[in-house]
N, C-alpha and C. Protein backbone atom coordinates (compact mmCIF):
# COMPACT_ATOMS: atom_id res chain seq x y z
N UNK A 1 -6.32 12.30 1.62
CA UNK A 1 -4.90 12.34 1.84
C UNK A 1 -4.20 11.76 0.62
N UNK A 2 -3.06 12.74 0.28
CA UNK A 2 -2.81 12.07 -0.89
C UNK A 2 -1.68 11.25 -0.47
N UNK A 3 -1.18 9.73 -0.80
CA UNK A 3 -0.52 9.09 -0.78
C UNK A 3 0.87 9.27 -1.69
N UNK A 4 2.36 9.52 -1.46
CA UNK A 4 3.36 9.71 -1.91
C UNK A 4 3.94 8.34 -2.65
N UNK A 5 4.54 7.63 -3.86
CA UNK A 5 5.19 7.28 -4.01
C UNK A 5 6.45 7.17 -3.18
N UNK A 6 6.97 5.79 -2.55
CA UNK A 6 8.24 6.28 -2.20
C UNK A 6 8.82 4.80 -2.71
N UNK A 7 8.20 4.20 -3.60
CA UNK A 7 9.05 3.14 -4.00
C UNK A 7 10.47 4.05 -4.99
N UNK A 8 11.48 2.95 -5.42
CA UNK A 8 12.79 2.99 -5.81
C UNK A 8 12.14 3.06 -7.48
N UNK A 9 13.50 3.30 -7.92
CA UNK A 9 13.43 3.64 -9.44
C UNK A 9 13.72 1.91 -10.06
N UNK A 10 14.20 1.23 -8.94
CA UNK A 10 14.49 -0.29 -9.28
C UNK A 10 13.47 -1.12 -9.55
N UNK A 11 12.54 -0.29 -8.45
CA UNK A 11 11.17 -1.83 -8.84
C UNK A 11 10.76 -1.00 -10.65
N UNK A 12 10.89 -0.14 -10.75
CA UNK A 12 10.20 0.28 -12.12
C UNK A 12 11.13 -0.08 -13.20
N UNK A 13 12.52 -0.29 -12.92
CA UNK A 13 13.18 -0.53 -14.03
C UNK A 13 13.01 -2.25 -13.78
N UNK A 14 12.76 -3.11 -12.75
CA UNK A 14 12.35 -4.45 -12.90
C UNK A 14 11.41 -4.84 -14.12
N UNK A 15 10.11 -3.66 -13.85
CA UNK A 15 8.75 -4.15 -13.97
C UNK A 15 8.72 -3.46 -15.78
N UNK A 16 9.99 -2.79 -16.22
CA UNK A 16 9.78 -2.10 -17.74
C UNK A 16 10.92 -2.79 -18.42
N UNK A 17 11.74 -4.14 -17.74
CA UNK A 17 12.51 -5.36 -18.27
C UNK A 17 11.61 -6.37 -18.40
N UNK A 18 10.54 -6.75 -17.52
CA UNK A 18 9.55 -7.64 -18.00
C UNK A 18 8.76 -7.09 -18.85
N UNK A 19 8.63 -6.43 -19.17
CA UNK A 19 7.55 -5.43 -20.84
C UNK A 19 8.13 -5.56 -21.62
N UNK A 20 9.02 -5.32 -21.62
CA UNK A 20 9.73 -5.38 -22.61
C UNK A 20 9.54 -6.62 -23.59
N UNK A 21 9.60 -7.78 -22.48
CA UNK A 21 9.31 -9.12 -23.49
C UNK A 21 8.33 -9.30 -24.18
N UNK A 22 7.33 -8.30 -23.64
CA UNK A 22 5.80 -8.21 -24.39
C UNK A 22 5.44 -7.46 -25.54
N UNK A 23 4.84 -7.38 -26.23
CA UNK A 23 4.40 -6.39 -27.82
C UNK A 23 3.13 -5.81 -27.19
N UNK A 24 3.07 -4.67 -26.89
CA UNK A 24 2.40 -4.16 -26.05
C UNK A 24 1.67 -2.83 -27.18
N UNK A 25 0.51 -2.22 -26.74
CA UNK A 25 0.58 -1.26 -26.90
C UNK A 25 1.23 -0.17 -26.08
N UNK A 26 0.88 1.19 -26.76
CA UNK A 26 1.61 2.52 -25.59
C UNK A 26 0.80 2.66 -24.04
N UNK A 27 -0.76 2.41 -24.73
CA UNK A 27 -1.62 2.80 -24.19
C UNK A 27 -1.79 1.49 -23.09
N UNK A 28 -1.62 -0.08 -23.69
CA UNK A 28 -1.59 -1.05 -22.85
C UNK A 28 -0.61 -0.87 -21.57
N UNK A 29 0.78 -0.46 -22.33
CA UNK A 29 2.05 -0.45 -21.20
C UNK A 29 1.98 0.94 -20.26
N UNK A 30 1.37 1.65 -20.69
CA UNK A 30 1.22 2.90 -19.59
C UNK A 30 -0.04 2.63 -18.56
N UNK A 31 -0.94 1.60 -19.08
CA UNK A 31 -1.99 1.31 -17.88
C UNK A 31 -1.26 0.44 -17.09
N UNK A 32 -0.65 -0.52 -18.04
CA UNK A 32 0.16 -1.67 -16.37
C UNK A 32 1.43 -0.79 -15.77
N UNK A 33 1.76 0.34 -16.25
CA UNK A 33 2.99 0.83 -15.19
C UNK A 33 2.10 1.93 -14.46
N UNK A 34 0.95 2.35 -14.49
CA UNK A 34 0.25 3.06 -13.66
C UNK A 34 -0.48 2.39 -12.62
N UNK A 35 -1.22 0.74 -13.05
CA UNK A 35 -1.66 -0.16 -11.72
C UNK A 35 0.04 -0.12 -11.00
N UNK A 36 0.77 -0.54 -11.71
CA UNK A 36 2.09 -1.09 -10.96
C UNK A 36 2.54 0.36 -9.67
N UNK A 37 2.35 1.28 -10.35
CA UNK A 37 2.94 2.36 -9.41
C UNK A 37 1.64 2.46 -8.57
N UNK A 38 0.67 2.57 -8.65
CA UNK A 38 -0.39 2.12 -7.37
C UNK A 38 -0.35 1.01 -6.33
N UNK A 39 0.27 -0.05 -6.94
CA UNK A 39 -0.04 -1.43 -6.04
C UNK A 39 1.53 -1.34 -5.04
N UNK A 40 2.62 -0.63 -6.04
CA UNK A 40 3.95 -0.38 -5.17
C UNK A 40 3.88 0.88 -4.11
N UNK A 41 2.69 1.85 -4.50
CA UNK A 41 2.73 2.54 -3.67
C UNK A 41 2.07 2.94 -2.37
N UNK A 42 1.36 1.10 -2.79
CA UNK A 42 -0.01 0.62 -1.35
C UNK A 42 1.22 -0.28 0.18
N UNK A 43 2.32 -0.40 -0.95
CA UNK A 43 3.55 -1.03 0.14
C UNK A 43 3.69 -0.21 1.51
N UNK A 44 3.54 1.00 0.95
CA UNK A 44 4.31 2.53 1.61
C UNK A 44 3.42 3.24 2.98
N UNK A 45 2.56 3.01 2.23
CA UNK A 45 0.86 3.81 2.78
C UNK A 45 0.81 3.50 4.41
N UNK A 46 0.73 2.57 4.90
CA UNK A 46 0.40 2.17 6.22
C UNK A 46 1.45 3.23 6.61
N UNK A 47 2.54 2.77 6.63
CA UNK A 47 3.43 3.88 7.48
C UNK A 47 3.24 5.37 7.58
N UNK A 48 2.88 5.45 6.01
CA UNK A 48 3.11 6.90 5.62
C UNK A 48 1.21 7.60 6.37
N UNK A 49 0.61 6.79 6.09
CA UNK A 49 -0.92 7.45 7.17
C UNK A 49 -0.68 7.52 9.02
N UNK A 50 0.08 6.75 9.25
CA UNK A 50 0.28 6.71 10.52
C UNK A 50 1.09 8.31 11.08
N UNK A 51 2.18 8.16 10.41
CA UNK A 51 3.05 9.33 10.24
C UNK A 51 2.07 10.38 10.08
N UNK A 52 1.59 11.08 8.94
CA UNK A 52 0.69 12.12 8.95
C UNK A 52 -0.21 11.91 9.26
N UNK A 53 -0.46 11.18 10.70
CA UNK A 53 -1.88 11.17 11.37
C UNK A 53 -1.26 11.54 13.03
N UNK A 54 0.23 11.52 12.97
CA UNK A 54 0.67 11.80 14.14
C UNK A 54 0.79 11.00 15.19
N UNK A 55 0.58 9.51 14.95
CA UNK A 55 0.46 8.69 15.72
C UNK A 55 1.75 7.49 16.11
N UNK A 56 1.84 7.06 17.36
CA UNK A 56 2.90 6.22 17.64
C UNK A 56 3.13 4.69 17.14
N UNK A 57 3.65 4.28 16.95
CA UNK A 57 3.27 2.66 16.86
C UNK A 57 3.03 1.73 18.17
N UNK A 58 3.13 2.48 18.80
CA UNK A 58 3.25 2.13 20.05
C UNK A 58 1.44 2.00 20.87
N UNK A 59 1.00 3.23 19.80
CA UNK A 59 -0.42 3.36 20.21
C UNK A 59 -1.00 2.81 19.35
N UNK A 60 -0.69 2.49 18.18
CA UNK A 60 -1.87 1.63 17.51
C UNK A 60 -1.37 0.21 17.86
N UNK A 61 -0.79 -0.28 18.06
CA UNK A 61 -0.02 -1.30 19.07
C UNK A 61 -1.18 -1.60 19.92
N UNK A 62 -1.68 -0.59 21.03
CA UNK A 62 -2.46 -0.64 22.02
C UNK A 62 -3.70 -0.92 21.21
N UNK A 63 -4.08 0.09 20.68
CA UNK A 63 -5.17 -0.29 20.13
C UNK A 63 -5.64 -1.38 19.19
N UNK A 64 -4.72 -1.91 18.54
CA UNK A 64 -5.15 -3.33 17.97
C UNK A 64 -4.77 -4.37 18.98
N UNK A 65 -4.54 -3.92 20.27
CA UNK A 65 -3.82 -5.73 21.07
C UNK A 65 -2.91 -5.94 21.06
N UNK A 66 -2.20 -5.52 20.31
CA UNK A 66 -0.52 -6.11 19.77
C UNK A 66 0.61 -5.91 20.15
N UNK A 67 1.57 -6.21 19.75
CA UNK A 67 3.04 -5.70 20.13
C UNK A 67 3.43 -4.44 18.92
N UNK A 68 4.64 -3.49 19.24
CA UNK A 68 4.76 -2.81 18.84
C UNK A 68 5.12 -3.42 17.49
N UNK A 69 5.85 -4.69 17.71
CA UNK A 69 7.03 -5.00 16.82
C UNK A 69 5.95 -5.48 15.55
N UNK A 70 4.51 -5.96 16.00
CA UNK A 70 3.63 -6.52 15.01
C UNK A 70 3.13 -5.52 14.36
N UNK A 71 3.38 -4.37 14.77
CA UNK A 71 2.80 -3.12 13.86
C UNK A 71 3.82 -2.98 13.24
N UNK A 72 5.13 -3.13 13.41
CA UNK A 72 6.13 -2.80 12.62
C UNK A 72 6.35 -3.54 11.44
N UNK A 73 5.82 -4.51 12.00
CA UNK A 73 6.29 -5.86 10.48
C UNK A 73 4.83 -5.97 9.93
N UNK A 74 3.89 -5.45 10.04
CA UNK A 74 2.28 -5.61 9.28
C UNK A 74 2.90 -3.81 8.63
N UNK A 75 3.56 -3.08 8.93
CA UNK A 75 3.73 -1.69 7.95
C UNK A 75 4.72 -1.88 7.15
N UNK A 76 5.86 -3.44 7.57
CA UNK A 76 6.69 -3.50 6.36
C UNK A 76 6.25 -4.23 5.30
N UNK A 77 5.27 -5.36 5.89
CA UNK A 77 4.65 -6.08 4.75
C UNK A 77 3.83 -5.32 3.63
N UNK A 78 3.42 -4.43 4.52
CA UNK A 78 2.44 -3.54 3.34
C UNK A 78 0.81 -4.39 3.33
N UNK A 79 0.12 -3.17 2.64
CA UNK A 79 -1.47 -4.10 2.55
C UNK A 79 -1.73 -5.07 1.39
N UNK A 80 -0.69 -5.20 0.98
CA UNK A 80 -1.15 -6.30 -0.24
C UNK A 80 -1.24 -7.71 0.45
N UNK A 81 -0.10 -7.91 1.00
CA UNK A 81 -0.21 -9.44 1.97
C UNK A 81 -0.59 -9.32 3.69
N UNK A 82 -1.75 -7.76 4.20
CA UNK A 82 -2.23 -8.12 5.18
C UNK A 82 -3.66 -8.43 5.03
N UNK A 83 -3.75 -9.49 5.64
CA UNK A 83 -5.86 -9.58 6.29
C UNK A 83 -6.66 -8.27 6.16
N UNK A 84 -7.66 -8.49 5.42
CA UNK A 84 -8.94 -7.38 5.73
C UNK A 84 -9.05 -7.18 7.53
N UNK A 85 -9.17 -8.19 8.21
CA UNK A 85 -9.37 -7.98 9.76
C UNK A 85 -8.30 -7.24 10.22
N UNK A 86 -7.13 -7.56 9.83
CA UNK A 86 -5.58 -7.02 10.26
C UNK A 86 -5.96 -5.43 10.03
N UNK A 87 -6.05 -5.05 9.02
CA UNK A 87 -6.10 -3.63 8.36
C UNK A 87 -7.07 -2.90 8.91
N UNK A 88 -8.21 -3.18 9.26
CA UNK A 88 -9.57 -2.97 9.60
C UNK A 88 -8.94 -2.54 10.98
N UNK A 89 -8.27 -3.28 11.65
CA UNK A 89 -7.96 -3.04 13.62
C UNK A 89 -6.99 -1.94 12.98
N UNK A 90 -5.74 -2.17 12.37
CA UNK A 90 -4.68 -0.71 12.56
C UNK A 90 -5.73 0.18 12.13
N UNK A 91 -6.20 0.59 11.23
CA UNK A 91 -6.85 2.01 10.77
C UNK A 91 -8.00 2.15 11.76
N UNK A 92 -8.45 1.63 12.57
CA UNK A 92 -9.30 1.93 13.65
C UNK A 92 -8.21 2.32 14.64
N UNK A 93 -7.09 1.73 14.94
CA UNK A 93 -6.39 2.62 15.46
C UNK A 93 -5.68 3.88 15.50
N UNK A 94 -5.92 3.85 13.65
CA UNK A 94 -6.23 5.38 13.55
C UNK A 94 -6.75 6.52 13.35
N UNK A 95 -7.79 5.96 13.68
CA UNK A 95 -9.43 6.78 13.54
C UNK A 95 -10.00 6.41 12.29
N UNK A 96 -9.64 5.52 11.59
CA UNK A 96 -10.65 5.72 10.53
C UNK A 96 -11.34 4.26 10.55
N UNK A 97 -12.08 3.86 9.86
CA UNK A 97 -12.74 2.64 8.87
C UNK A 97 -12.59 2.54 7.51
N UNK A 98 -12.93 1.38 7.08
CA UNK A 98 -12.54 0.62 5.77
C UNK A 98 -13.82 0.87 5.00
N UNK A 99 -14.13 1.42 4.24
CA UNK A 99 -15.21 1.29 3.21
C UNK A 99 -14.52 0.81 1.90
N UNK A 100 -15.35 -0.20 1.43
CA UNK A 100 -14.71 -0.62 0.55
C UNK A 100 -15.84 -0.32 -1.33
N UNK A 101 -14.91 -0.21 -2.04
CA UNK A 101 -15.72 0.22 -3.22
C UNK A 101 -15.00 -0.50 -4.55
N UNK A 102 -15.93 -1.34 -5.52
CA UNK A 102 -15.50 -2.07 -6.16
C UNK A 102 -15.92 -1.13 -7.89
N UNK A 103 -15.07 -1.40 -8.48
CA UNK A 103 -14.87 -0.53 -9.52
C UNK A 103 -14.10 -1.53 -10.45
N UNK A 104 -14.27 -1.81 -11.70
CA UNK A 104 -13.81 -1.97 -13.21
C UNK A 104 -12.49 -2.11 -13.26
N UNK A 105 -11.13 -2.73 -13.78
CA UNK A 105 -10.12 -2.26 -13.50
C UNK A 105 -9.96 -1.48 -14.99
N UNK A 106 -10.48 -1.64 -15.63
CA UNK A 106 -10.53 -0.99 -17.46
C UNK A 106 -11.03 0.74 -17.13
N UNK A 107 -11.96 0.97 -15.53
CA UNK A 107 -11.99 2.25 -15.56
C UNK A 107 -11.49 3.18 -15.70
């Protein structure tokens, strides 16, 4: 599934005012605005898999234990500041599992 960007043009004009202060290469500053548009666009994801998986919040709600409202505020937080356990229960609530794969960040 491919994951959409839906961050703002703001977090990118934030994150190319802090570069700026730096002497960068082309090649340096296009790898940190490509992690950056990955890690802003891991904010998005929970919602956006739920959505094209067709599912309620209401039901992964059920299925992790929870209240609706805790699915609502674990999809606004995004997966950067939720628990491996947290993440592990919603995506079992939506059919999937977590495999995890560790890779280079220079790859």
């Amino acid at each position: 599934m491919k994951i959409t960007d839906t961050s703002s043009s703001d977090d990118f004009e934030e994150v190319d005012d802090v570069l700026d202060g730096f002497n960068l290469t082309h090649a340096e500053r296009s790898r940190i605005e490509d992690r950056t548009a990955g890690l802003l666009a891991l904010d998005s994801c929970l919602r956006d898999l739920r959505i094209a998986a067709g599912i309620r919040q209401t039901d992964v709600a059920r299925a992790m234990d929870v209240t609706k409202s805790a699915v609502s505020q674990l999809e606004a937080r995004g997966m950067l500041d939720a628990k491996l356990s947290t993440l592990t229960r919603y995506f079992a609530g939506l059919g999937y599992q977590i495999d995890i794969t560790l890779t280079p960040i220079d790859a």
